[in-house]
C-alpha atoms as a PDB file:
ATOM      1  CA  UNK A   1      50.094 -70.336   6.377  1.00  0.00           C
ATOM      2  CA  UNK A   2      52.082 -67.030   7.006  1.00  0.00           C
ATOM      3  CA  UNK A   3      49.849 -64.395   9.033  1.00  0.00           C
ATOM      4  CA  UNK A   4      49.453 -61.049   6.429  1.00  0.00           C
ATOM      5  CA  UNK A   5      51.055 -58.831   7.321  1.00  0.00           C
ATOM      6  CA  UNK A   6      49.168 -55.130   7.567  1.00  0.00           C
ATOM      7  CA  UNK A   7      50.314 -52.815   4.845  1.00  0.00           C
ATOM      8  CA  UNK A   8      51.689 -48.704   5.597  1.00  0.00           C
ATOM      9  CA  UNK A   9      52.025 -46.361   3.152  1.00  0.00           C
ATOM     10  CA  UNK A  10      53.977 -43.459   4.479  1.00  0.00           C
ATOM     11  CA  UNK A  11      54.026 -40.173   2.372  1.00  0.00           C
ATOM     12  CA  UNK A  12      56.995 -37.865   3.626  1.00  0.00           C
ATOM     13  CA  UNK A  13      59.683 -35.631   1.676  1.00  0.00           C
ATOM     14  CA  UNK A  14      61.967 -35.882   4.526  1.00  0.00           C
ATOM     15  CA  UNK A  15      64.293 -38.313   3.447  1.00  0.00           C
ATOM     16  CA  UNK A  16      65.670 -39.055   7.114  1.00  0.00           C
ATOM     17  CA  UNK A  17      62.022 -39.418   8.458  1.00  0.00           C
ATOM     18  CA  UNK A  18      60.982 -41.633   5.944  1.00  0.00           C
ATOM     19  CA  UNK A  19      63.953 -43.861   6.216  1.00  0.00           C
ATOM     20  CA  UNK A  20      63.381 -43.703   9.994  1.00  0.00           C
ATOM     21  CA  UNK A  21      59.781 -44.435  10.170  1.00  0.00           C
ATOM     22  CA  UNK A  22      60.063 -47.252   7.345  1.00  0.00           C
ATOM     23  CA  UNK A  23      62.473 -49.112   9.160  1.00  0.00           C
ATOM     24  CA  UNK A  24      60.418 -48.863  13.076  1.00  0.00           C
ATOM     25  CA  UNK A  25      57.472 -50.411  10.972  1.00  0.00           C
ATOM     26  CA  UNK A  26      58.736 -52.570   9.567  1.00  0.00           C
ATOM     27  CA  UNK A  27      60.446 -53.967  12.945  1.00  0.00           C
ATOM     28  CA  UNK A  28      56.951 -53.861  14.092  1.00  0.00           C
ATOM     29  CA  UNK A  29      55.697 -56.292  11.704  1.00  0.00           C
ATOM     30  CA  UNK A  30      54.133 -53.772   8.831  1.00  0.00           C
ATOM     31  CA  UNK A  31      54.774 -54.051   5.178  1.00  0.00           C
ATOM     32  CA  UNK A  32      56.172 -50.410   4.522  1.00  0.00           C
ATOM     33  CA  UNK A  33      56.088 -48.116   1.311  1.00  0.00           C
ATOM     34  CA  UNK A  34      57.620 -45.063   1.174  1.00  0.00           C
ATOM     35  CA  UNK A  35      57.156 -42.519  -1.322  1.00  0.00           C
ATOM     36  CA  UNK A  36      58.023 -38.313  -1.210  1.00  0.00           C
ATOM     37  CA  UNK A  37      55.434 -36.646  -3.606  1.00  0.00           C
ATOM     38  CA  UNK A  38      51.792 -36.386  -3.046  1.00  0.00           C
ATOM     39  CA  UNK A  39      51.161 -37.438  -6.701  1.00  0.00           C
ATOM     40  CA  UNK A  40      53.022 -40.591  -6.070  1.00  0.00           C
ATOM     41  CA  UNK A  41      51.042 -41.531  -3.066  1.00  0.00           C
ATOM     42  CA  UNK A  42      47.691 -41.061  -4.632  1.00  0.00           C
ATOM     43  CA  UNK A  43      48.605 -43.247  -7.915  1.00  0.00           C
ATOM     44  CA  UNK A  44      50.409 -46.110  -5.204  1.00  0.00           C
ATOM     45  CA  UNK A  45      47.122 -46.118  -3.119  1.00  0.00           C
ATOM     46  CA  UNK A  46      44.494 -46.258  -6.283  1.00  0.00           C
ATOM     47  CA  UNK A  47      47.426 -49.207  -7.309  1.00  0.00           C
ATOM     48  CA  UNK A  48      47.580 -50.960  -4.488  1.00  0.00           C
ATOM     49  CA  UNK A  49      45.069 -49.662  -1.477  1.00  0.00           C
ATOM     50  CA  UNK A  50      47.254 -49.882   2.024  1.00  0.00           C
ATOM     51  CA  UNK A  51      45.455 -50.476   5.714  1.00  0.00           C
ATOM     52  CA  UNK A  52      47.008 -46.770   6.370  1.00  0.00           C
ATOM     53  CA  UNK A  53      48.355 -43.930   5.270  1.00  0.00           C
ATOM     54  CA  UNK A  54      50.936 -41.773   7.312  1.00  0.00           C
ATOM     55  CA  UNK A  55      50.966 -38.672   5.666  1.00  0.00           C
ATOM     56  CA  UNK A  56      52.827 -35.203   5.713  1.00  0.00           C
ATOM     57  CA  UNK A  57      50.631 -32.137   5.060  1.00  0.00           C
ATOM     58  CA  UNK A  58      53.387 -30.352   3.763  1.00  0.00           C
ATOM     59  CA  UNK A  59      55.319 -31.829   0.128  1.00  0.00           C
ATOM     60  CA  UNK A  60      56.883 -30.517  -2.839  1.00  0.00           C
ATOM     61  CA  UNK A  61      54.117 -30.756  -4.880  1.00  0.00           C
ATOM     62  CA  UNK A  62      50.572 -30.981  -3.644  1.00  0.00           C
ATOM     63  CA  UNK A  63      49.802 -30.637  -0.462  1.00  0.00           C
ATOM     64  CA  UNK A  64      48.547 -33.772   1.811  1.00  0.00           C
ATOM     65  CA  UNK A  65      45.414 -31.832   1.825  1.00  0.00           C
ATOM     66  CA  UNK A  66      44.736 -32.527  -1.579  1.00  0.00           C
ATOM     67  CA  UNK A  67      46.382 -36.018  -1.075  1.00  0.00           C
ATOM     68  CA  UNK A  68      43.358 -36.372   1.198  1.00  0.00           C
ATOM     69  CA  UNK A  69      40.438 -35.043  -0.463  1.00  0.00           C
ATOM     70  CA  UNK A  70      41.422 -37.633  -3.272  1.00  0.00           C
ATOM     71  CA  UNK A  71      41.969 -40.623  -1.990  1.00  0.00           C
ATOM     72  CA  UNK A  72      37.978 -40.027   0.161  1.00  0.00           C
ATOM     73  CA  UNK A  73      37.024 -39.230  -3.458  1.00  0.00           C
ATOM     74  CA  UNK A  74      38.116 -42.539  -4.979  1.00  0.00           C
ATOM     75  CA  UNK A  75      36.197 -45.877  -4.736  1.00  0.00           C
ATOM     76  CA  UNK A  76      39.209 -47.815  -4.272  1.00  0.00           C
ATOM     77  CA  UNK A  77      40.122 -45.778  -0.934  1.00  0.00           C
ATOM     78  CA  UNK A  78      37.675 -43.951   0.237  1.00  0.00           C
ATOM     79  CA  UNK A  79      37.663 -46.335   3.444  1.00  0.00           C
ATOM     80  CA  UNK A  80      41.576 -46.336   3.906  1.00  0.00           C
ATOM     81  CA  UNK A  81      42.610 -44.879   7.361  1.00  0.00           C
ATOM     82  CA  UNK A  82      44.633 -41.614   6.776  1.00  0.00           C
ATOM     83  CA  UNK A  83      46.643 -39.936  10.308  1.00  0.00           C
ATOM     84  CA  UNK A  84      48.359 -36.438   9.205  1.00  0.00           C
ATOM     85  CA  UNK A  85      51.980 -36.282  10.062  1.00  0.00           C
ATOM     86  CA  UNK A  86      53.129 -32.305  10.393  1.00  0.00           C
ATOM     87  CA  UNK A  87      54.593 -29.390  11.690  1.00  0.00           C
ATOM     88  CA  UNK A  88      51.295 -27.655  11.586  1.00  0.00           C
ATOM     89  CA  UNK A  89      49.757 -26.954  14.985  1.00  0.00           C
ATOM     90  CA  UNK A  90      46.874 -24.471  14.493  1.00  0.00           C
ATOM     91  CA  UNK A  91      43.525 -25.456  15.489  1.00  0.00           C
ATOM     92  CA  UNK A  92      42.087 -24.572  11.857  1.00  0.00           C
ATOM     93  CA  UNK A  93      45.268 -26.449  10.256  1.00  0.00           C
ATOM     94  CA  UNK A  94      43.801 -29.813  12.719  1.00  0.00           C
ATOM     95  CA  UNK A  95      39.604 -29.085  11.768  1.00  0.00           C
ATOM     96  CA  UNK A  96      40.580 -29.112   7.694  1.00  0.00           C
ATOM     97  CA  UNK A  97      42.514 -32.172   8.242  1.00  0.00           C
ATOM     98  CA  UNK A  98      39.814 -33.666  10.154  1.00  0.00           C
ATOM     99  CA  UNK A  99      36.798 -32.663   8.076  1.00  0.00           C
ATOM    100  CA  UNK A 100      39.244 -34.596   5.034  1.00  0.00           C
ATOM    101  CA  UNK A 101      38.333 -37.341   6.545  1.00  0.00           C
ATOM    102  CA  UNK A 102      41.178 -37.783   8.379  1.00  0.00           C
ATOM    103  CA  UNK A 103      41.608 -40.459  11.588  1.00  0.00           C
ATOM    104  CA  UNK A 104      43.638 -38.714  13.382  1.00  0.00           C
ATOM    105  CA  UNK A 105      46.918 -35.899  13.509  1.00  0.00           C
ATOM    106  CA  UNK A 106      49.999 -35.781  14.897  1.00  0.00           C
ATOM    107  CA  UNK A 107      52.464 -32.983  14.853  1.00  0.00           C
ATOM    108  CA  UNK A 108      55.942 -32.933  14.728  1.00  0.00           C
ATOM    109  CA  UNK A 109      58.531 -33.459  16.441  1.00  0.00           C
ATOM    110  CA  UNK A 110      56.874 -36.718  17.652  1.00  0.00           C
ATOM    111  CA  UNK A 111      57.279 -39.492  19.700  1.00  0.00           C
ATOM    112  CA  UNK A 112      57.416 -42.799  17.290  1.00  0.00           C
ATOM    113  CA  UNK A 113      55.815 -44.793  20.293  1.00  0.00           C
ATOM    114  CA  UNK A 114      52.419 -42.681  20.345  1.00  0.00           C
ATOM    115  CA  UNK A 115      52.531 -43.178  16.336  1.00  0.00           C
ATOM    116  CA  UNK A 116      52.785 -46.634  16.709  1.00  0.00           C
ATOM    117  CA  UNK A 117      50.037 -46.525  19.164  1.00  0.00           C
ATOM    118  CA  UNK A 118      47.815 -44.260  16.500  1.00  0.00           C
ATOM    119  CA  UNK A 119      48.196 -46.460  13.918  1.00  0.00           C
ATOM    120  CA  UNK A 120      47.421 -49.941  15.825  1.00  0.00           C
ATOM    121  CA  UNK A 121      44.105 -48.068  17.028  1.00  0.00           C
ATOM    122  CA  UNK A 122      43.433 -46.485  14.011  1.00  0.00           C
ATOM    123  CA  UNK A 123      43.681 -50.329  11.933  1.00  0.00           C
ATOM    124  CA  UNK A 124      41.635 -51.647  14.846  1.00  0.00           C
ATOM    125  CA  UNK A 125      39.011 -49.014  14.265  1.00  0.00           C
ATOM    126  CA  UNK A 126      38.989 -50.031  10.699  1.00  0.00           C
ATOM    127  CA  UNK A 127      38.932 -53.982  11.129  1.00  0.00           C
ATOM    128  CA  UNK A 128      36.633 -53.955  13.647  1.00  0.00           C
ATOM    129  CA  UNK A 129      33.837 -51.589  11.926  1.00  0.00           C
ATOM    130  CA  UNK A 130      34.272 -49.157  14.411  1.00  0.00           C
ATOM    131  CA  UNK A 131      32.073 -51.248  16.608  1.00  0.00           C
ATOM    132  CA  UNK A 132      33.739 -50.265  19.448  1.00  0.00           C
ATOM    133  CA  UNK A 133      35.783 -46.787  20.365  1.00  0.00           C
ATOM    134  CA  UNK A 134      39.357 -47.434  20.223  1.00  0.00           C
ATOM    135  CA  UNK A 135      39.748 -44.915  22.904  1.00  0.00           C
ATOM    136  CA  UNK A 136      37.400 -45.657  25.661  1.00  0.00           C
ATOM    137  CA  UNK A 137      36.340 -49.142  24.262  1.00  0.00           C
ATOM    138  CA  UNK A 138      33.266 -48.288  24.602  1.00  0.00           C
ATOM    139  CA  UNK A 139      30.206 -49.182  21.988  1.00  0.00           C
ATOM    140  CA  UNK A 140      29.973 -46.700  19.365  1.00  0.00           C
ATOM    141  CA  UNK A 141      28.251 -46.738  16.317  1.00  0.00           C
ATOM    142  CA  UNK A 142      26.110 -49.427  14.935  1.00  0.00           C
ATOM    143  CA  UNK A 143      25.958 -50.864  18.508  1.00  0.00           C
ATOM    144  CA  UNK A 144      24.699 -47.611  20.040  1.00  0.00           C
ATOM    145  CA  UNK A 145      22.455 -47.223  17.413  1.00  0.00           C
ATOM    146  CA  UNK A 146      21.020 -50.719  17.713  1.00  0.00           C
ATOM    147  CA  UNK A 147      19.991 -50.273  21.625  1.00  0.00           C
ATOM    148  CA  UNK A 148      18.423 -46.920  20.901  1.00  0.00           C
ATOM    149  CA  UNK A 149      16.758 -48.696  18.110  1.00  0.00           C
ATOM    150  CA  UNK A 150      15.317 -50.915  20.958  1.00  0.00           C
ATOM    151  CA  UNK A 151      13.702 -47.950  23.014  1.00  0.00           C
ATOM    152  CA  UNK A 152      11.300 -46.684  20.096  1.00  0.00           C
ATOM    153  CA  UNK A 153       8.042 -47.305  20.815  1.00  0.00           C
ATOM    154  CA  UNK A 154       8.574 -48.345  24.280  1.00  0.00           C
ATOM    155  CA  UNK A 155       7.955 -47.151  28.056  1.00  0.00           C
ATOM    156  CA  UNK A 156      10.217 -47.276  31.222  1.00  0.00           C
ATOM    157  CA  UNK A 157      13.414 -45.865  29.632  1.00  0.00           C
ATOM    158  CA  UNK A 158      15.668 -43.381  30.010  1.00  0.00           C
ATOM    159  CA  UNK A 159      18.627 -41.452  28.527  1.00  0.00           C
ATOM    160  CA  UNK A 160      21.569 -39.498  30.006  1.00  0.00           C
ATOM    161  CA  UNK A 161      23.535 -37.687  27.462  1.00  0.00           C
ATOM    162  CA  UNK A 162      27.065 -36.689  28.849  1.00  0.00           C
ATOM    163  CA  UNK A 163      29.094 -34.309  27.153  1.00  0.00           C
ATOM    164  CA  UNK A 164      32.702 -32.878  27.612  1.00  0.00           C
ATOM    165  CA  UNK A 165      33.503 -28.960  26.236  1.00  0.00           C
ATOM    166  CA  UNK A 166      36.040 -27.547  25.131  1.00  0.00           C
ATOM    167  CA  UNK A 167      38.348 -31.241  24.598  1.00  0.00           C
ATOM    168  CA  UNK A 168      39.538 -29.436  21.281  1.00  0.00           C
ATOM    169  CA  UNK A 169      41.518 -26.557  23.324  1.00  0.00           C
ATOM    170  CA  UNK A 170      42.411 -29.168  25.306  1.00  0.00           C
ATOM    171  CA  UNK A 171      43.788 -31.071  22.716  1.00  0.00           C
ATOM    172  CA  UNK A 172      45.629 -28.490  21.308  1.00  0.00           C
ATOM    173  CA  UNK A 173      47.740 -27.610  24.398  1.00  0.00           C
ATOM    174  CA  UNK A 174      48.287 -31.087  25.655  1.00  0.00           C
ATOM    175  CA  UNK A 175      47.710 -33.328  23.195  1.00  0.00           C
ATOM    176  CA  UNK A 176      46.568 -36.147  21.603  1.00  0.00           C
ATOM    177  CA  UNK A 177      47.718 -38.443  24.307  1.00  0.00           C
ATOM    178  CA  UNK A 178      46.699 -36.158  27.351  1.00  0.00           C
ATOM    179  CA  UNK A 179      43.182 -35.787  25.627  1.00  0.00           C
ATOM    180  CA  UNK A 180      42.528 -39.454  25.456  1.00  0.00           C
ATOM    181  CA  UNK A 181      43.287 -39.993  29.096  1.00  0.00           C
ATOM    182  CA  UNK A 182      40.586 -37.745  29.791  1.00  0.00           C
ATOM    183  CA  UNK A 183      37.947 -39.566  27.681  1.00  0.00           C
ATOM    184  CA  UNK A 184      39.650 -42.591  29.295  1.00  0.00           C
ATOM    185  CA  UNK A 185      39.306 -41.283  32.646  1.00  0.00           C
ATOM    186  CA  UNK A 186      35.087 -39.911  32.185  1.00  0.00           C
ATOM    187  CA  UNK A 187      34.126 -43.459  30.493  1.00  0.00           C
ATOM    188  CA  UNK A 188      35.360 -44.913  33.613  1.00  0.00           C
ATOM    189  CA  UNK A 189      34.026 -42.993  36.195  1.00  0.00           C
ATOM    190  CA  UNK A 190      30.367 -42.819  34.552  1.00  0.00           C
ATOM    191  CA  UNK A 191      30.472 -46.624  34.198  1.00  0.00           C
ATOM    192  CA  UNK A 192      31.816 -46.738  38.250  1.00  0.00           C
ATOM    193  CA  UNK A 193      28.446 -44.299  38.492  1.00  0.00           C
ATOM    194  CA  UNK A 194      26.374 -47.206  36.706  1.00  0.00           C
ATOM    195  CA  UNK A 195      27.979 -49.947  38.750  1.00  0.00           C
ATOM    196  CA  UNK A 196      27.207 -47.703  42.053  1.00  0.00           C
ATOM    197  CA  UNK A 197      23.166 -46.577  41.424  1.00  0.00           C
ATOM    198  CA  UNK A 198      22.398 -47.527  38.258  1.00  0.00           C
ATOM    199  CA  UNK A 199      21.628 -51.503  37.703  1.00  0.00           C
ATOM    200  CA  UNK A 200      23.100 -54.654  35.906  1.00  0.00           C
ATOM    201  CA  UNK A 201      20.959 -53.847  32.159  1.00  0.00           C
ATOM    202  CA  UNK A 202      22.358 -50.035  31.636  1.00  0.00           C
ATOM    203  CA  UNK A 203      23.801 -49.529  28.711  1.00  0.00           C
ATOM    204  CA  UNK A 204      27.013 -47.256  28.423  1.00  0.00           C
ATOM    205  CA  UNK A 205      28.174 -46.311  24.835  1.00  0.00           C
ATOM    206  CA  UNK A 206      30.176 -43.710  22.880  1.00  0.00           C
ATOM    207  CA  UNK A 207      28.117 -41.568  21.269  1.00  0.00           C
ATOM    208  CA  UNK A 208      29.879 -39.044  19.918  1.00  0.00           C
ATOM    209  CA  UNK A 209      34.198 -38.395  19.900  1.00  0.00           C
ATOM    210  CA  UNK A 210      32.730 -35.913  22.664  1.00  0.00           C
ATOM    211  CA  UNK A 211      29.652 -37.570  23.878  1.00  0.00           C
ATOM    212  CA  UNK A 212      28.755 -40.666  26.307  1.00  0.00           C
ATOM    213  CA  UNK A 213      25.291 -42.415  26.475  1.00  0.00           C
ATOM    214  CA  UNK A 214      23.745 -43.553  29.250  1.00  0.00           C
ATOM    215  CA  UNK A 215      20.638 -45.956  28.670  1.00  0.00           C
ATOM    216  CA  UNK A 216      18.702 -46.335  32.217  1.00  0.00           C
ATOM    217  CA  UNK A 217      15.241 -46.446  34.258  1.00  0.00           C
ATOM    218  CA  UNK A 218      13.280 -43.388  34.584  1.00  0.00           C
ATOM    219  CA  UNK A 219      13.557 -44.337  38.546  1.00  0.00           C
ATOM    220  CA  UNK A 220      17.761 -44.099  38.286  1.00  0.00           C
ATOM    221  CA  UNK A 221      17.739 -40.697  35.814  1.00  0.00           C
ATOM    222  CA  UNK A 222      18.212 -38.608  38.749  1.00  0.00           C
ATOM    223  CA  UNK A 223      20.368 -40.402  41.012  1.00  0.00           C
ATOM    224  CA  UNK A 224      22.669 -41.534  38.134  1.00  0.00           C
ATOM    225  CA  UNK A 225      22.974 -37.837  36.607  1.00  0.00           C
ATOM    226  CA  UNK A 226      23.962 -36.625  40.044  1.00  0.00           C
ATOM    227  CA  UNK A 227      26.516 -39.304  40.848  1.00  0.00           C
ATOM    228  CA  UNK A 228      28.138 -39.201  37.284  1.00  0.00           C
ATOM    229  CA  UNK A 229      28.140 -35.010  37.664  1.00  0.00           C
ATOM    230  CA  UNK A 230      29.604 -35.047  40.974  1.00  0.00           C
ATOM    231  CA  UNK A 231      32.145 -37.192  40.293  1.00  0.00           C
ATOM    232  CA  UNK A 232      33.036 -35.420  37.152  1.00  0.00           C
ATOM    233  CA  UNK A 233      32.989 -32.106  38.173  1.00  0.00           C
ATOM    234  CA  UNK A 234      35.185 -32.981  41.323  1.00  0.00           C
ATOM    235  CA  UNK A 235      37.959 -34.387  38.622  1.00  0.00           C
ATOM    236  CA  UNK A 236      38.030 -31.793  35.803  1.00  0.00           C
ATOM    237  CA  UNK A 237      40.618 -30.093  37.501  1.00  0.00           C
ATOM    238  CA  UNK A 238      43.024 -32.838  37.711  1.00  0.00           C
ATOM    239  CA  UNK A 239      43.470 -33.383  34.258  1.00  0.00           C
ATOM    240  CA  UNK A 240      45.729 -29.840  34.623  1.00  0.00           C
ATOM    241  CA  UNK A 241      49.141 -29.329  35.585  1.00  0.00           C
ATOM    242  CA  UNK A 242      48.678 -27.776  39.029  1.00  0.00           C
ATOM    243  CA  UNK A 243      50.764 -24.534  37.452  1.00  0.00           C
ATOM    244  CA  UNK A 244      47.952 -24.388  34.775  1.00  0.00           C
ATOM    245  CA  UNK A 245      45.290 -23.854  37.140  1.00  0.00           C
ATOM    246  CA  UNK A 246      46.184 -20.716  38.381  1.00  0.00           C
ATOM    247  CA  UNK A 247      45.963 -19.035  35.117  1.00  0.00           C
ATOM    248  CA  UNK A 248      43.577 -15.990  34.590  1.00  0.00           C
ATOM    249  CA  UNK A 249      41.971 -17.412  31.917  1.00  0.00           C
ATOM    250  CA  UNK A 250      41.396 -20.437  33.250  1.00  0.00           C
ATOM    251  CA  UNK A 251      37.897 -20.963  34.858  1.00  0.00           C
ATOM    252  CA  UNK A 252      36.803 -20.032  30.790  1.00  0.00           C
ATOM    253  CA  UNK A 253      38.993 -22.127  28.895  1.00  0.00           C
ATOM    254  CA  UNK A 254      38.475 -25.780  30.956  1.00  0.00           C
ATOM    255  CA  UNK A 255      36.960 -28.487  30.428  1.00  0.00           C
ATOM    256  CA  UNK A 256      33.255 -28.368  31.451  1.00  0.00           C
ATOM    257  CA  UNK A 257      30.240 -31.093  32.035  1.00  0.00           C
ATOM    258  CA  UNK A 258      27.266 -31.064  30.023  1.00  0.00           C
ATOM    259  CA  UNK A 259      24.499 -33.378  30.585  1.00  0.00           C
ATOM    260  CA  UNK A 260      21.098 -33.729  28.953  1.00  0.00           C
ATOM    261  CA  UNK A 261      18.186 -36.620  30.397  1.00  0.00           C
ATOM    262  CA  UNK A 262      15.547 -37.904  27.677  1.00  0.00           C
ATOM    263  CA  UNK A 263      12.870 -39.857  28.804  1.00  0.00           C
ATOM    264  CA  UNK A 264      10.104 -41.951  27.116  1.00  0.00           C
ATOM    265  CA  UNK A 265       7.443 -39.726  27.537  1.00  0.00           C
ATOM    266  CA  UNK A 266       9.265 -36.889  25.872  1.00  0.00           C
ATOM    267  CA  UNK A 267       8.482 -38.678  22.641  1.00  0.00           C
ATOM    268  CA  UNK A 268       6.442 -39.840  20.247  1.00  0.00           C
ATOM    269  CA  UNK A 269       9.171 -41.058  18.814  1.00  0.00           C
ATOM    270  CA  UNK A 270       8.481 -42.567  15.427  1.00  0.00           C
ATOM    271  CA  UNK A 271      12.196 -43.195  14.527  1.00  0.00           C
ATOM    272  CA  UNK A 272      16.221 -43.271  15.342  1.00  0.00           C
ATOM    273  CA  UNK A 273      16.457 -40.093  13.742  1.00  0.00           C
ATOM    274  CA  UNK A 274      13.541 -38.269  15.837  1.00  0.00           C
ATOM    275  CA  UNK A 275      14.892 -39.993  18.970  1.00  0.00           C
ATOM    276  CA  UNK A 276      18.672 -38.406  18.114  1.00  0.00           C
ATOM    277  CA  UNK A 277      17.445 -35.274  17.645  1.00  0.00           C
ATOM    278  CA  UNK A 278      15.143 -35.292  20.856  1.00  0.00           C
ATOM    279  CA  UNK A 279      18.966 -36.179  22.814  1.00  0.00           C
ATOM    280  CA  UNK A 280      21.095 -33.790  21.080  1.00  0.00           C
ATOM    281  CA  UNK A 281      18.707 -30.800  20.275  1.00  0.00           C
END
């Protein structure tokens, strides 16, 4: 039996882009539709609900905005992975998209290879139940959820909260791409500081886009937080051009460590939700 074969619907009035990114697809083993007005796309997804939409934010008719907001209104697609396609680059142009609902944003003029590479994460997200981070491939979720579940109402544990600021600037000035090497680049060097003085049953998960979760002994809190800071704080830098670093603004605009330790006897804690606010409050 022949495998299915994953199903785009691209939404661009760019005749020559569309044409373009139909036929890469479609080399790549998708099932392509193409259509050029945001009314058409929402009546061919509540038709026939694709695995993902590519979609332009700016159209002759309604904006992908409103393309958006009602396909995450609809039953029928409320769960279909949307990535914005645009020549939009403000940082409040990329927070509406993203509070749409949106999986993820990429601006013009693009490189097709990092699409392709957006979409295949952003299907895998989808299939898998988000179970683990596309990104980092790290738990997230349900997962994380379920071994926090397992501290309640227990002694002898503790947890290390790690946080990255500012990512978003970031983001904006080197991208997408650039930005994930970072998150990359800290899930592996907090799971080296596990491997080095942490032991064999810590738990490492995503628990935020932002935000890494370390699940330890009350013995290892300090010696872990100190190993993963150090080695952090030494490699912030280096995710900079070296010409970057020398900027005047610079010492207020990089990325920065933030770490938080939660143990046991900082509860009661009669539930998930009283435990999550104890970690992030």
């Amino acid at each position: 039996m022949a495998e299915t074969k994953p199903t785009l619907l691209i939404v661009e009035d760019d005749l020559d882009v569309a044409d373009m990114l139909n036929a890469y697809f479609r080399v790549q083993g998708y099932e392509v539709q193409t259509v050029n007005w945001g009314e058409d796309a929402v009546r061919a997804c509540d038709a026939n609900p694709p695995e993902l939409v590519i979609l332009d934010i700016r159209l002759p008719d309604i904006d992908g905005y409103e393309v958006a907001h009602r396909l995450r209104t609809n039953r029928r697609t409320k769960d279909v992975p949307i990535i914005f396609l645009t020549e939009k680059r403000s940082r409040s142009d990329r927070l509406q998209g993203l509070e749409l609902g949106a999986d993820d944003y990429i601006t013009k003029p693009f490189d097709v290879q990092e699409l392709r590479l957006r979409v295949r994460n952003a299907l895998r997200r989808s299939s898998e139940g988000a179970l683990n981070n596309p990104v980092t491939n790290l738990p997230e979720g349900v997962l994380v959820d379920e071994r926090l579940v397992e501290c309640i109402g227990k002694d002898g544990w503790g947890i290390l909260l790690v946080g990255v600021d500012n990512l978003s600037g970031f983001r904006e000035d080197y991208g997408f791409v650039a930005s994930d090497d970072v998150l990359r680049a800290i899930s592996l060097m907090i799971n080296n500081g596990v491997r080095e003085v942490g032991s064999t049953s810590d738990f490492v998960g995503q628990y935020s886009p932002t935000e890494f979760v370390v699940v330890t002994t009350p013995a290892s809190m300090a010696g872990l937080a100190e190993r993963i800071n150090q080695r952090l704080e030494q490699s912030m830098d280096y995710f900079y051009p070296l010409k970057d670093r020398g900027r005047s603004d610079f010492e207020g605009k990089k990325l920065a460590v933030r770490m938080k330790q939660t143990i046991a006897s900082d509860g009661p804690f009669p539930n998930l939700a009283a435990l999550k606010a104890k970690l992030t409050g």
